[in-house]
PDB file of N, CA and C in Angstrom:
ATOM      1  N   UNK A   1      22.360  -4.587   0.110  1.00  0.00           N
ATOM      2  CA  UNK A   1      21.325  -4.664   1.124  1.00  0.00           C
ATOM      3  C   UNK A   1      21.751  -3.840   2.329  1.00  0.00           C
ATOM      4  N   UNK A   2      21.162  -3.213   3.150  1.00  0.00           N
ATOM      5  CA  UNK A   2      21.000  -2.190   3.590  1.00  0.00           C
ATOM      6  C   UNK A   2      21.121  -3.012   5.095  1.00  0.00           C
ATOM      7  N   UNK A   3      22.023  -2.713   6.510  1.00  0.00           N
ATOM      8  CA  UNK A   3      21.754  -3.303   7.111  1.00  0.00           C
ATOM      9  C   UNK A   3      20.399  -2.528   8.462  1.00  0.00           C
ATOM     10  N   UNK A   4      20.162  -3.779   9.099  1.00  0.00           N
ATOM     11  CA  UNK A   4      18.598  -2.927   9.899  1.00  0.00           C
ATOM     12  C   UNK A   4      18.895  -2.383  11.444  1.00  0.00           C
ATOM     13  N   UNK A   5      19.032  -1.430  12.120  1.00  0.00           N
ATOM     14  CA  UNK A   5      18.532  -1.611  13.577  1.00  0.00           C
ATOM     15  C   UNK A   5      18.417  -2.372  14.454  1.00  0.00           C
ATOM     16  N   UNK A   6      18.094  -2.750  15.981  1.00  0.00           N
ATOM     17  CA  UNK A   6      17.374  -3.493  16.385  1.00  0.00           C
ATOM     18  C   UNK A   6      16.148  -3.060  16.734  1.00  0.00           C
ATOM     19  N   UNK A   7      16.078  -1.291  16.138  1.00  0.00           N
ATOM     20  CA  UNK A   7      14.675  -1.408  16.877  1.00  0.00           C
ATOM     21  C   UNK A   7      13.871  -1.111  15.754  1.00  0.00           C
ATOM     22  N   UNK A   8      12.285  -1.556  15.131  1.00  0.00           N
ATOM     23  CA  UNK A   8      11.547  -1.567  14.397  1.00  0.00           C
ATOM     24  C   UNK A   8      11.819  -1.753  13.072  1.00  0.00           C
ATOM     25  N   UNK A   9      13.149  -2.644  12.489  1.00  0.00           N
ATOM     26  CA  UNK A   9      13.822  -2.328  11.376  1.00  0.00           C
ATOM     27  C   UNK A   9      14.282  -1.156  10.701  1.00  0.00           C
ATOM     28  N   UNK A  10      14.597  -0.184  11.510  1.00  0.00           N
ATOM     29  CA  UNK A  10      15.167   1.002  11.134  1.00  0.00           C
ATOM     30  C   UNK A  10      16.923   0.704  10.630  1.00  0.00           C
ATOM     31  N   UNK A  11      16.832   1.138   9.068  1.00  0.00           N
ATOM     32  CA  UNK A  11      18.636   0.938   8.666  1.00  0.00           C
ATOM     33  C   UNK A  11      19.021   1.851   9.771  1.00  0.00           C
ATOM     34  N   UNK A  12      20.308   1.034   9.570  1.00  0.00           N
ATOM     35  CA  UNK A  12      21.465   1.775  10.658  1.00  0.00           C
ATOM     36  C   UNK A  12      21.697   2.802  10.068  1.00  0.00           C
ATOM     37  N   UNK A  13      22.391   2.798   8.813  1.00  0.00           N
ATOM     38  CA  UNK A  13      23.147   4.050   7.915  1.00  0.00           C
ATOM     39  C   UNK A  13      21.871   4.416   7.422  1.00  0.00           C
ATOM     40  N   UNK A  14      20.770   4.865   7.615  1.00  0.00           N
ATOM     41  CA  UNK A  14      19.570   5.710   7.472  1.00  0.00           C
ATOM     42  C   UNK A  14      19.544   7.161   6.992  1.00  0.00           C
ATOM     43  N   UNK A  15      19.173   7.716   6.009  1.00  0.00           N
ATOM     44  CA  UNK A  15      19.499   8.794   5.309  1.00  0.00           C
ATOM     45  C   UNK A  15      17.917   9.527   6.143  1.00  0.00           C
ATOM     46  N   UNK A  16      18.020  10.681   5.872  1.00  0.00           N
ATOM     47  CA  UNK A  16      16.986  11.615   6.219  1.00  0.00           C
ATOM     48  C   UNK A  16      15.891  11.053   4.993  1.00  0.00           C
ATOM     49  N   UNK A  17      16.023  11.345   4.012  1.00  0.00           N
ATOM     50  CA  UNK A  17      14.852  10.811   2.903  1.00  0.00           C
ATOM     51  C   UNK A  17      14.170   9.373   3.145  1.00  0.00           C
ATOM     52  N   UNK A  18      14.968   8.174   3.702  1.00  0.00           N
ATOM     53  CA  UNK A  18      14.791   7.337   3.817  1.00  0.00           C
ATOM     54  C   UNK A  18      14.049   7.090   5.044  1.00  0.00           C
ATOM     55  N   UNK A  19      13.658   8.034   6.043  1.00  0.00           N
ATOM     56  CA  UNK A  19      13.113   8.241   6.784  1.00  0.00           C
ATOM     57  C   UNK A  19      11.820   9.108   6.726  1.00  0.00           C
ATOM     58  N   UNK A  20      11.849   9.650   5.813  1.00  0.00           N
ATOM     59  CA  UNK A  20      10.775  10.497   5.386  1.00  0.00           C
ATOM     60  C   UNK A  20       9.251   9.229   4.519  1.00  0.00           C
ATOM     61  N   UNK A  21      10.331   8.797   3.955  1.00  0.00           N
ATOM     62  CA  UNK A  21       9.373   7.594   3.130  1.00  0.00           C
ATOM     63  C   UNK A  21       8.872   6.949   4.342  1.00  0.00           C
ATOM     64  N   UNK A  22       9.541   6.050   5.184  1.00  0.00           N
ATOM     65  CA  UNK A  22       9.485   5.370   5.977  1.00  0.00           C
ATOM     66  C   UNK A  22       8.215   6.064   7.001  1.00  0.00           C
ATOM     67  N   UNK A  23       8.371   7.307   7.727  1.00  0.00           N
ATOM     68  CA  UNK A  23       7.203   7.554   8.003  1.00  0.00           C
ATOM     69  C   UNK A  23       5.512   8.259   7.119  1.00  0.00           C
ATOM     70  N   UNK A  24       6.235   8.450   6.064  1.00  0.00           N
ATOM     71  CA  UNK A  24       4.709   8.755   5.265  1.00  0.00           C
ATOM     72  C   UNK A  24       4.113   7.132   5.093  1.00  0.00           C
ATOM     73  N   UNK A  25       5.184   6.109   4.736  1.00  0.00           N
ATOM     74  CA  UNK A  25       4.622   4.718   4.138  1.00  0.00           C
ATOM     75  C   UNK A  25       3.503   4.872   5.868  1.00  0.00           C
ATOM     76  N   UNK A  26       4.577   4.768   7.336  1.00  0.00           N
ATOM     77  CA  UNK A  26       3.669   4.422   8.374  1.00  0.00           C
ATOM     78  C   UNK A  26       2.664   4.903   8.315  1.00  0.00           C
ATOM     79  N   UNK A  27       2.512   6.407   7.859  1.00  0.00           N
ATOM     80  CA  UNK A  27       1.052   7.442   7.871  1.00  0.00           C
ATOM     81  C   UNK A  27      -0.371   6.377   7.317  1.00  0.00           C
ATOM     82  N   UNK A  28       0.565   5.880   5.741  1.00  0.00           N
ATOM     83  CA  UNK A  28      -0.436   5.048   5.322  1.00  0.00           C
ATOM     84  C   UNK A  28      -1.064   4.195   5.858  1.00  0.00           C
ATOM     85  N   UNK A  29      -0.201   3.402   6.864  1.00  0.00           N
ATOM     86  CA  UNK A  29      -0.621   2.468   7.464  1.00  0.00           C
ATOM     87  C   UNK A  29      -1.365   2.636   8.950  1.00  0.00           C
ATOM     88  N   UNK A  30      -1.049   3.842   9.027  1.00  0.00           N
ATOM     89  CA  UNK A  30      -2.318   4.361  10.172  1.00  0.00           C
ATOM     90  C   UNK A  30      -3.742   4.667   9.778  1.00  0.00           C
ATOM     91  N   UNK A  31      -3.775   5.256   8.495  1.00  0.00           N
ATOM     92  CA  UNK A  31      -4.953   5.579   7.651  1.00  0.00           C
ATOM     93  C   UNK A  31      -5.432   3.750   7.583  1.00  0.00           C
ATOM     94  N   UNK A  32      -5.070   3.344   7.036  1.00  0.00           N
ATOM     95  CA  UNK A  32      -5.683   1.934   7.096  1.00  0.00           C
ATOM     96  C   UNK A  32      -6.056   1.324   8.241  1.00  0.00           C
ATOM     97  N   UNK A  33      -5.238   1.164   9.620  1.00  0.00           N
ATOM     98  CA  UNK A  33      -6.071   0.854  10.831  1.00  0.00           C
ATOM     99  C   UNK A  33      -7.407   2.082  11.124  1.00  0.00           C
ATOM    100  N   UNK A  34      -7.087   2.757  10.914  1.00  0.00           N
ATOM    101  CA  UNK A  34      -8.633   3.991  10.951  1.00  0.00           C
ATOM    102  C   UNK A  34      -9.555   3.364  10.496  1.00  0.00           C
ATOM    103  N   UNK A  35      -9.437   3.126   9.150  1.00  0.00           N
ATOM    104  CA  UNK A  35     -10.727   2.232   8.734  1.00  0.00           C
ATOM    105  C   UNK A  35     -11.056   1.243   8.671  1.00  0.00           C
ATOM    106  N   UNK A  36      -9.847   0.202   9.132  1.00  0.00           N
ATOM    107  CA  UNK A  36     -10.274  -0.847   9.585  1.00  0.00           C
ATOM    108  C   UNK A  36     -11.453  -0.880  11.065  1.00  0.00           C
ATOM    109  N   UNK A  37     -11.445   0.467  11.839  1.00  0.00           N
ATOM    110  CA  UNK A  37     -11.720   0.330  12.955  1.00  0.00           C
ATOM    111  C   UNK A  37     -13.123   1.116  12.692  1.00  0.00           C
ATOM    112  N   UNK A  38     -13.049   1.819  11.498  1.00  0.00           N
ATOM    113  CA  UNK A  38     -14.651   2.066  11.232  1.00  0.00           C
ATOM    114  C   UNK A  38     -15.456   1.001  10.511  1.00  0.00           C
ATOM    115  N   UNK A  39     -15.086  -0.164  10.205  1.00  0.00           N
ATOM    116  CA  UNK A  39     -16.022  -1.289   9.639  1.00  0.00           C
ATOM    117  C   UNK A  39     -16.542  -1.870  10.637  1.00  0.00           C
ATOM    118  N   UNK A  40     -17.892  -2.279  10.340  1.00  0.00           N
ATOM    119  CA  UNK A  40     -18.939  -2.280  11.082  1.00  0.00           C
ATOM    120  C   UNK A  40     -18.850  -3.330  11.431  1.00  0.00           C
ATOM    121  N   UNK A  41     -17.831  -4.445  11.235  1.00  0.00           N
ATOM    122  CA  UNK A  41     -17.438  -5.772  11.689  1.00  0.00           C
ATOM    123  C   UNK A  41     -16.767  -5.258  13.225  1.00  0.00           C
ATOM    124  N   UNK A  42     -15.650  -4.149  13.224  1.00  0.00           N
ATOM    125  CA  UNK A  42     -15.245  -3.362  14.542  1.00  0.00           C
ATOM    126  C   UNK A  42     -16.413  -2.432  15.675  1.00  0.00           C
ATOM    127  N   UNK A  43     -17.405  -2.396  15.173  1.00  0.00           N
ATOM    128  CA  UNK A  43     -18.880  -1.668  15.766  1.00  0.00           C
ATOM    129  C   UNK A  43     -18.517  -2.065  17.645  1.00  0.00           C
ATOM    130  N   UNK A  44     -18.258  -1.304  18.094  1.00  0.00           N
ATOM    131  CA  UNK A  44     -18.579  -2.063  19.918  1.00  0.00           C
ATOM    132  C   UNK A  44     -19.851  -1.953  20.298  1.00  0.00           C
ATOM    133  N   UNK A  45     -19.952  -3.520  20.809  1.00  0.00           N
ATOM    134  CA  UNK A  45     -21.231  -3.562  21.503  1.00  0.00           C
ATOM    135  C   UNK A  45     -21.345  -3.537  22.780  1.00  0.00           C
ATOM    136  N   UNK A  46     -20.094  -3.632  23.681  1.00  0.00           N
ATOM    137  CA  UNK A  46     -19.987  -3.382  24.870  1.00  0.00           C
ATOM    138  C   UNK A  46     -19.392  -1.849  25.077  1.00  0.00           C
ATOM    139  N   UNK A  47     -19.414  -1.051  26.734  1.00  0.00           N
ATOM    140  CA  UNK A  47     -18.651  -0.081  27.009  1.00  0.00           C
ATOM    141  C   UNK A  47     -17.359   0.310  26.924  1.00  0.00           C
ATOM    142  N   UNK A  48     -16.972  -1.204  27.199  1.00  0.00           N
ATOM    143  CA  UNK A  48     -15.450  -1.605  27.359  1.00  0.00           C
ATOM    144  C   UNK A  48     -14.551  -1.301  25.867  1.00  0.00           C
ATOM    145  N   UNK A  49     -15.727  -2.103  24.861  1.00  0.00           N
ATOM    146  CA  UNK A  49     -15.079  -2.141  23.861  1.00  0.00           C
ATOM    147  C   UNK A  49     -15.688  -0.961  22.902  1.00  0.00           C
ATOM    148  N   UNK A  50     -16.217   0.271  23.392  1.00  0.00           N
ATOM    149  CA  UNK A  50     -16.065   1.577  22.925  1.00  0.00           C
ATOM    150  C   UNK A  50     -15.356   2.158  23.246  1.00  0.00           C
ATOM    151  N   UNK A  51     -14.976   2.004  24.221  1.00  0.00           N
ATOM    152  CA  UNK A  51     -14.458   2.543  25.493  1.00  0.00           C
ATOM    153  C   UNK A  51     -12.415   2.320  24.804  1.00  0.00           C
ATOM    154  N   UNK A  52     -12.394   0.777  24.198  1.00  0.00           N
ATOM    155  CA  UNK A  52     -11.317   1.077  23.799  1.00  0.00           C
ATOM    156  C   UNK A  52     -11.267   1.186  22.406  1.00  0.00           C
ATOM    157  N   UNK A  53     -12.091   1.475  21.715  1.00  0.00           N
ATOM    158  CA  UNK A  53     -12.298   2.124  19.866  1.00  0.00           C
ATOM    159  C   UNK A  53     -11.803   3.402  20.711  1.00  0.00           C
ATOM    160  N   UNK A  54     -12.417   4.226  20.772  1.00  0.00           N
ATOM    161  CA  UNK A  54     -11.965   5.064  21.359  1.00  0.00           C
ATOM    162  C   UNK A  54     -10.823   5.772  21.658  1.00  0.00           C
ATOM    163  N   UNK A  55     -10.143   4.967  22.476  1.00  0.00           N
ATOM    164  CA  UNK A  55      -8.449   4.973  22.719  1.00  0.00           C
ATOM    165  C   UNK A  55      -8.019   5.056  21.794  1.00  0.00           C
ATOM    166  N   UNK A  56      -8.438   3.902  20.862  1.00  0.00           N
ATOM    167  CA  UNK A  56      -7.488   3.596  19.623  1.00  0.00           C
ATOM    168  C   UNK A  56      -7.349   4.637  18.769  1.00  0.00           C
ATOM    169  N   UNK A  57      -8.824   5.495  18.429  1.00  0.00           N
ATOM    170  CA  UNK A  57      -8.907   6.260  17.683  1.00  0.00           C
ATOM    171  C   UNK A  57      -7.798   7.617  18.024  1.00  0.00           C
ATOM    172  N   UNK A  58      -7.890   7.867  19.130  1.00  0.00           N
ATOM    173  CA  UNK A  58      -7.453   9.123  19.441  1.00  0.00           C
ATOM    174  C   UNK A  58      -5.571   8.427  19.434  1.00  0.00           C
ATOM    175  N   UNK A  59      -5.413   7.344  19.947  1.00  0.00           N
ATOM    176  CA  UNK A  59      -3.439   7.173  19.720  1.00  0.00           C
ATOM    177  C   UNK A  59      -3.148   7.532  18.225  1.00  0.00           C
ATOM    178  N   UNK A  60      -4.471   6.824  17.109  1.00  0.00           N
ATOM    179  CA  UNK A  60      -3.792   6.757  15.717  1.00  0.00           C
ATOM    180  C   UNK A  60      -3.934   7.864  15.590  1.00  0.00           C
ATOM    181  N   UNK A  61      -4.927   9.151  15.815  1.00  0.00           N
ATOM    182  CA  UNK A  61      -5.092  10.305  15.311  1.00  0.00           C
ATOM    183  C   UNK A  61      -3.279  11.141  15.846  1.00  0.00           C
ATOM    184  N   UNK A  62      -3.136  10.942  16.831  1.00  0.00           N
ATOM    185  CA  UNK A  62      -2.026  11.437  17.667  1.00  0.00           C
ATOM    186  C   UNK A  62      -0.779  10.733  17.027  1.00  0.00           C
ATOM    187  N   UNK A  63      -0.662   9.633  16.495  1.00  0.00           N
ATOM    188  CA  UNK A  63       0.416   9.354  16.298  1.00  0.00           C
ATOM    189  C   UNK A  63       0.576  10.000  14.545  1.00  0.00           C
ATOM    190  N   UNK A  64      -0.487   9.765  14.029  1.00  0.00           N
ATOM    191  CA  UNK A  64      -0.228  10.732  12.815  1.00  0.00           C
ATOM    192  C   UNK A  64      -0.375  11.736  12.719  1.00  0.00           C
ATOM    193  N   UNK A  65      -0.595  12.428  13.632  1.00  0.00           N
ATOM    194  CA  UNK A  65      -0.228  14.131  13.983  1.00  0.00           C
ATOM    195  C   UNK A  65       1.311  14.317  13.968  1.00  0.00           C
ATOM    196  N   UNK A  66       1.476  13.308  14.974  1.00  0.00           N
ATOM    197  CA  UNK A  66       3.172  13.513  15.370  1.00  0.00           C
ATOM    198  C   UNK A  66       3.755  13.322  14.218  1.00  0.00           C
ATOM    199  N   UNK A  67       3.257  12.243  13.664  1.00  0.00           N
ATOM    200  CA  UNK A  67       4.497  11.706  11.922  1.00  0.00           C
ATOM    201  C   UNK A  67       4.464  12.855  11.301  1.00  0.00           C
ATOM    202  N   UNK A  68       3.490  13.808  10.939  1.00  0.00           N
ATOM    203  CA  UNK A  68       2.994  14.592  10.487  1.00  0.00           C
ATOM    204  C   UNK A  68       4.169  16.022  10.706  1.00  0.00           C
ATOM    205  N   UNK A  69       4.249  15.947  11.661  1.00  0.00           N
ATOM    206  CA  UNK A  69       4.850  16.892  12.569  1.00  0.00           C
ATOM    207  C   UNK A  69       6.138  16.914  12.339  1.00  0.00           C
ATOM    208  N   UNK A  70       7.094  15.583  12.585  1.00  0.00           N
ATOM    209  CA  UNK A  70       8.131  15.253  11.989  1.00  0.00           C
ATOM    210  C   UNK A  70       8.894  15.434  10.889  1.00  0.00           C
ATOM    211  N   UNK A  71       7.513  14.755   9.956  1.00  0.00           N
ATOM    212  CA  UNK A  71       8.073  15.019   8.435  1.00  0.00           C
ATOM    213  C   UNK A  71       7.879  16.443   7.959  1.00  0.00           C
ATOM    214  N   UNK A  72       6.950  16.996   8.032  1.00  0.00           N
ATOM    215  CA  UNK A  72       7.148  18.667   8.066  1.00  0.00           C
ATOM    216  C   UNK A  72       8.655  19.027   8.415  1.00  0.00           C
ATOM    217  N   UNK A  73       9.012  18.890   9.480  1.00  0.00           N
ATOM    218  CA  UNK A  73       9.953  19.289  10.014  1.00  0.00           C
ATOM    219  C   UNK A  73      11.128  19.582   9.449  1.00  0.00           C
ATOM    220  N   UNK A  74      11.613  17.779   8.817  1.00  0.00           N
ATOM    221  CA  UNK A  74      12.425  17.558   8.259  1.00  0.00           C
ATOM    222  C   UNK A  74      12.578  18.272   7.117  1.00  0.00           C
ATOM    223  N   UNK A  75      11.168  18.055   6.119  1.00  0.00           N
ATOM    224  CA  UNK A  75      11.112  18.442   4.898  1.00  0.00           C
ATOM    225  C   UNK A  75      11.545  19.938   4.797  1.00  0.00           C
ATOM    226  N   UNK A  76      10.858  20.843   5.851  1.00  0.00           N
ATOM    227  CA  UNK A  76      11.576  22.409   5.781  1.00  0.00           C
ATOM    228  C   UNK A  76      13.105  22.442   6.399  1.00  0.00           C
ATOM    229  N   UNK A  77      13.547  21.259   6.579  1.00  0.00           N
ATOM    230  CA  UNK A  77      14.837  21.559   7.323  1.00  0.00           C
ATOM    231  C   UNK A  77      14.948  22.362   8.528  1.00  0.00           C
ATOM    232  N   UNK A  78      13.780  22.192   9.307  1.00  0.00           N
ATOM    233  CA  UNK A  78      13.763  22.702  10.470  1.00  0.00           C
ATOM    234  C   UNK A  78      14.412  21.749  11.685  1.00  0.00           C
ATOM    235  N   UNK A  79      14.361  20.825  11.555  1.00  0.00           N
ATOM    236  CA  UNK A  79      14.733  19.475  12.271  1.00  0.00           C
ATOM    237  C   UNK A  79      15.694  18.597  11.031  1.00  0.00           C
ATOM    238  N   UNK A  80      16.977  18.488  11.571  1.00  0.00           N
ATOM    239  CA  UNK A  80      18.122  17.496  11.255  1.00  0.00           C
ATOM    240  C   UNK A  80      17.418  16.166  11.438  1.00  0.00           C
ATOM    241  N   UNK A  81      17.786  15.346  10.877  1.00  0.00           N
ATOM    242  CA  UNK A  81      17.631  13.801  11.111  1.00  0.00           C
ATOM    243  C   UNK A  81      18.341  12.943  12.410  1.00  0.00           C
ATOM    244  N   UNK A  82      19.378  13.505  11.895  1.00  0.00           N
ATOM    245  CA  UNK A  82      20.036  12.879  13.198  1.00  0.00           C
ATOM    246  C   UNK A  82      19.563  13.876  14.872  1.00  0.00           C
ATOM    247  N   UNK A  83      19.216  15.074  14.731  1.00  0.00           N
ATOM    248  CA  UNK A  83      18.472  15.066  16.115  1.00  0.00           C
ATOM    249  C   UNK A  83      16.631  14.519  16.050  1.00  0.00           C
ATOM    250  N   UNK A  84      15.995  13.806  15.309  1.00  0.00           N
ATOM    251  CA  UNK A  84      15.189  13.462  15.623  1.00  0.00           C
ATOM    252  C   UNK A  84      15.216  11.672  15.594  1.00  0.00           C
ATOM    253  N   UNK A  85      16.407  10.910  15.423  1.00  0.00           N
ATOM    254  CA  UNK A  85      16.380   9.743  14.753  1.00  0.00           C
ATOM    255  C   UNK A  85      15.711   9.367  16.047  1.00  0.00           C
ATOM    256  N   UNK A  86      15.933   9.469  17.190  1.00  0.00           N
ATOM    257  CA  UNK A  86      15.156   8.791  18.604  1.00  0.00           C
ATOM    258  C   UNK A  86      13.636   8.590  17.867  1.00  0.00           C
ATOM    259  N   UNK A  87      13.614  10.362  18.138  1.00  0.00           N
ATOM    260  CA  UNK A  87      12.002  10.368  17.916  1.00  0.00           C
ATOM    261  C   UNK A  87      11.322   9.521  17.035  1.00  0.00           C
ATOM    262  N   UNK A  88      11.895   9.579  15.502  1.00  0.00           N
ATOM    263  CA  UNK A  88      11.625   8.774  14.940  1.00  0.00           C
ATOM    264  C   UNK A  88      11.372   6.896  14.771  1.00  0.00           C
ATOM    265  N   UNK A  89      12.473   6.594  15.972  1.00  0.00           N
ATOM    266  CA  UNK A  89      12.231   5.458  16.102  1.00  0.00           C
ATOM    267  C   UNK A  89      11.261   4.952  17.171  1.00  0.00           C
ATOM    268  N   UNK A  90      10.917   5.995  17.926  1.00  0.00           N
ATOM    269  CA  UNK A  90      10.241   6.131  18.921  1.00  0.00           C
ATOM    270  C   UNK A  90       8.558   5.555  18.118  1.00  0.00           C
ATOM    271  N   UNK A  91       8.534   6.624  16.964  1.00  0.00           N
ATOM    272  CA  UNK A  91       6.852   6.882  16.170  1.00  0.00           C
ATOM    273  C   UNK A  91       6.922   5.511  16.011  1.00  0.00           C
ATOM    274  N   UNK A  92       7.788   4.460  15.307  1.00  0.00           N
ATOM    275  CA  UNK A  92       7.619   3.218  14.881  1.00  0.00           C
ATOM    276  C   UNK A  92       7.389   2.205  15.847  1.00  0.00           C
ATOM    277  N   UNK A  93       7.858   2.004  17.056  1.00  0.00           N
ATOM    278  CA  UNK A  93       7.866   1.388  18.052  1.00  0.00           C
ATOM    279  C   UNK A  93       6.753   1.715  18.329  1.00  0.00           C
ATOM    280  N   UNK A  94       5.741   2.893  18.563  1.00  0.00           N
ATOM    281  CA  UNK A  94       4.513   3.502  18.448  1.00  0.00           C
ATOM    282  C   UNK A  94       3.675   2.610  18.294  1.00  0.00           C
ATOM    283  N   UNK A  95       3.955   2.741  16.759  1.00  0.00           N
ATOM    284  CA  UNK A  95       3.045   2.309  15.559  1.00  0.00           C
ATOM    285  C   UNK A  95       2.576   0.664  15.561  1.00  0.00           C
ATOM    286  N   UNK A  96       3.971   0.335  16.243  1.00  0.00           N
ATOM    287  CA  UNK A  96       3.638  -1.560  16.050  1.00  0.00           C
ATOM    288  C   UNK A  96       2.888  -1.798  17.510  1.00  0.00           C
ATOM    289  N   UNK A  97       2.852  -0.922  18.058  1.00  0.00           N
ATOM    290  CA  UNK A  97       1.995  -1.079  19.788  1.00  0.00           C
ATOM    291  C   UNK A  97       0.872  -0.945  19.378  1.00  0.00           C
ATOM    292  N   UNK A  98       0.657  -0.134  18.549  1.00  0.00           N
ATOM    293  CA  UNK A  98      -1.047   0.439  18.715  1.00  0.00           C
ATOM    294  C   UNK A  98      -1.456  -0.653  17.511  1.00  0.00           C
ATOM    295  N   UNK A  99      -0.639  -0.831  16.542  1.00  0.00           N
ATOM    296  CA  UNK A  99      -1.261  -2.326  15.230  1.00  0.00           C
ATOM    297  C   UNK A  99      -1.582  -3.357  16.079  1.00  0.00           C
ATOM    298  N   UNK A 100      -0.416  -3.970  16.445  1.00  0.00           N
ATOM    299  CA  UNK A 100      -1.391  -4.673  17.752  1.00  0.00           C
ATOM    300  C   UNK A 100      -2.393  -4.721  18.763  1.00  0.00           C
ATOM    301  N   UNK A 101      -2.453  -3.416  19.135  1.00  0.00           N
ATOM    302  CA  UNK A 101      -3.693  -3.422  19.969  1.00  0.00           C
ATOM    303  C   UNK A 101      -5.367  -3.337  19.179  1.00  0.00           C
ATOM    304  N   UNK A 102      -5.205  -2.721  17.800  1.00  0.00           N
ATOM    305  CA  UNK A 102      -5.987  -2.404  16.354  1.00  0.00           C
ATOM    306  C   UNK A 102      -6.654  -4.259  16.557  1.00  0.00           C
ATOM    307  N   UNK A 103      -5.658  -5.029  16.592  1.00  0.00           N
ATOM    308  CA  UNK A 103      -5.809  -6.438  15.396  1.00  0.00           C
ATOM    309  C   UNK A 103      -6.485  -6.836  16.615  1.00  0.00           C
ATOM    310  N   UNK A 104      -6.007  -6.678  17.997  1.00  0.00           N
ATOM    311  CA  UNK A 104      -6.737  -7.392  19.292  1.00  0.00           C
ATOM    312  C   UNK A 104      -7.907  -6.964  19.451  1.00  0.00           C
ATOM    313  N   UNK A 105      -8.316  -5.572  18.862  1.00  0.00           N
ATOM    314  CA  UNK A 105      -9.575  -5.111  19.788  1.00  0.00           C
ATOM    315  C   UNK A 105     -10.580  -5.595  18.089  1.00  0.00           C
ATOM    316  N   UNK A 106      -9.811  -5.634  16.764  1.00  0.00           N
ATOM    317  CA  UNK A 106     -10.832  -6.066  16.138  1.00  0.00           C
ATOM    318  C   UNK A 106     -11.164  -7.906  16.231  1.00  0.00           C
ATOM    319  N   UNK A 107     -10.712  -8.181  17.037  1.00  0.00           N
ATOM    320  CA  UNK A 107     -10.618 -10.221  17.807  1.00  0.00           C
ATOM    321  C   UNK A 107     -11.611 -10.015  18.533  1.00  0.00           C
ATOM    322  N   UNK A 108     -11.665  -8.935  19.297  1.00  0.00           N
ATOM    323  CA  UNK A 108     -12.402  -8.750  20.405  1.00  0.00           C
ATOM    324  C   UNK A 108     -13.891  -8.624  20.249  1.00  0.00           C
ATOM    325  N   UNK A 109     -14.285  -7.350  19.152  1.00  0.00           N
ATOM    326  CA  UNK A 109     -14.924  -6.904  18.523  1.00  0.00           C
ATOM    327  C   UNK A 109     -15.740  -8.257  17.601  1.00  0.00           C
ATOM    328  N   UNK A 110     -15.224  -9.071  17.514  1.00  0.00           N
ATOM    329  CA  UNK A 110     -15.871 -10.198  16.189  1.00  0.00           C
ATOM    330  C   UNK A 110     -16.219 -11.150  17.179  1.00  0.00           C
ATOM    331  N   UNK A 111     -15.834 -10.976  18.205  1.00  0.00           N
ATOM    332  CA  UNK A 111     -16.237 -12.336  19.286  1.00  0.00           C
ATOM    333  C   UNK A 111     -17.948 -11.922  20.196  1.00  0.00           C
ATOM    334  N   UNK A 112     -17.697 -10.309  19.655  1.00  0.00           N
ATOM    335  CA  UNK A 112     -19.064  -9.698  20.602  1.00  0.00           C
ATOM    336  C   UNK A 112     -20.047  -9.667  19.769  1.00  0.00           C
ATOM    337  N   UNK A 113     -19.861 -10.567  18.140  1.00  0.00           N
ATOM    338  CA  UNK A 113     -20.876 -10.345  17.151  1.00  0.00           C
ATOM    339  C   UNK A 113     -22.545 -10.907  17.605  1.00  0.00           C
TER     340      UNK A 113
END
């Protein structure tokens, strides 16, 4: 067993590949808040709460640009692992900010039904 980080469960002894998975798996999981936030159960009926679909849309688009960006990187060996491991832990710490804000604004969203 592999030991973890303290920040976002990132292994300590973390290989470059193992990081590569790790942010394509997140990619996936940005693609899935996307459409969670296009079901019409998420629809805003207030300004506020277009106002923050909105936001949301454009962090997830941006944050999977960046993963995007990353793993390219790596994959051509343009970027070492160990000079991006920040960054990388950075995207994940990201990722669990904006899931949370995803799950709040679809609370929000079901209360304005």
């Amino acid at each position: 067993m592999t030991a973890t980080g303290p920040i976002s469960g990132v292994p300590t002894n973390s290989s470059s590949n193992s990081a590569l998975l790790r942010l394509e798996r997140n990619n996936q999981c940005l693609q899935s808040l996307e459409e969670k936030l296009k079901s019409y159960v998420c629809e805003p009926k207030t300004r506020s709460l277009y106002e923050k679909m909105e936001s949301l849309k454009n962090g997830l688009a941006n944050l999977k640009n960046s993963n995007l960006e990353i793993i390219s990187a790596l994959k051509d060996h343009k970027l070492f692992f160990e000079d991006a491991k920040d960054r990388i832990k950075e995207q994940f710490e990201t990722y669990k900010v904006l899931e949370l804000k995803v799950l709040e604004y679809i609370g929000m969203a079901k209360l304005h039904c």
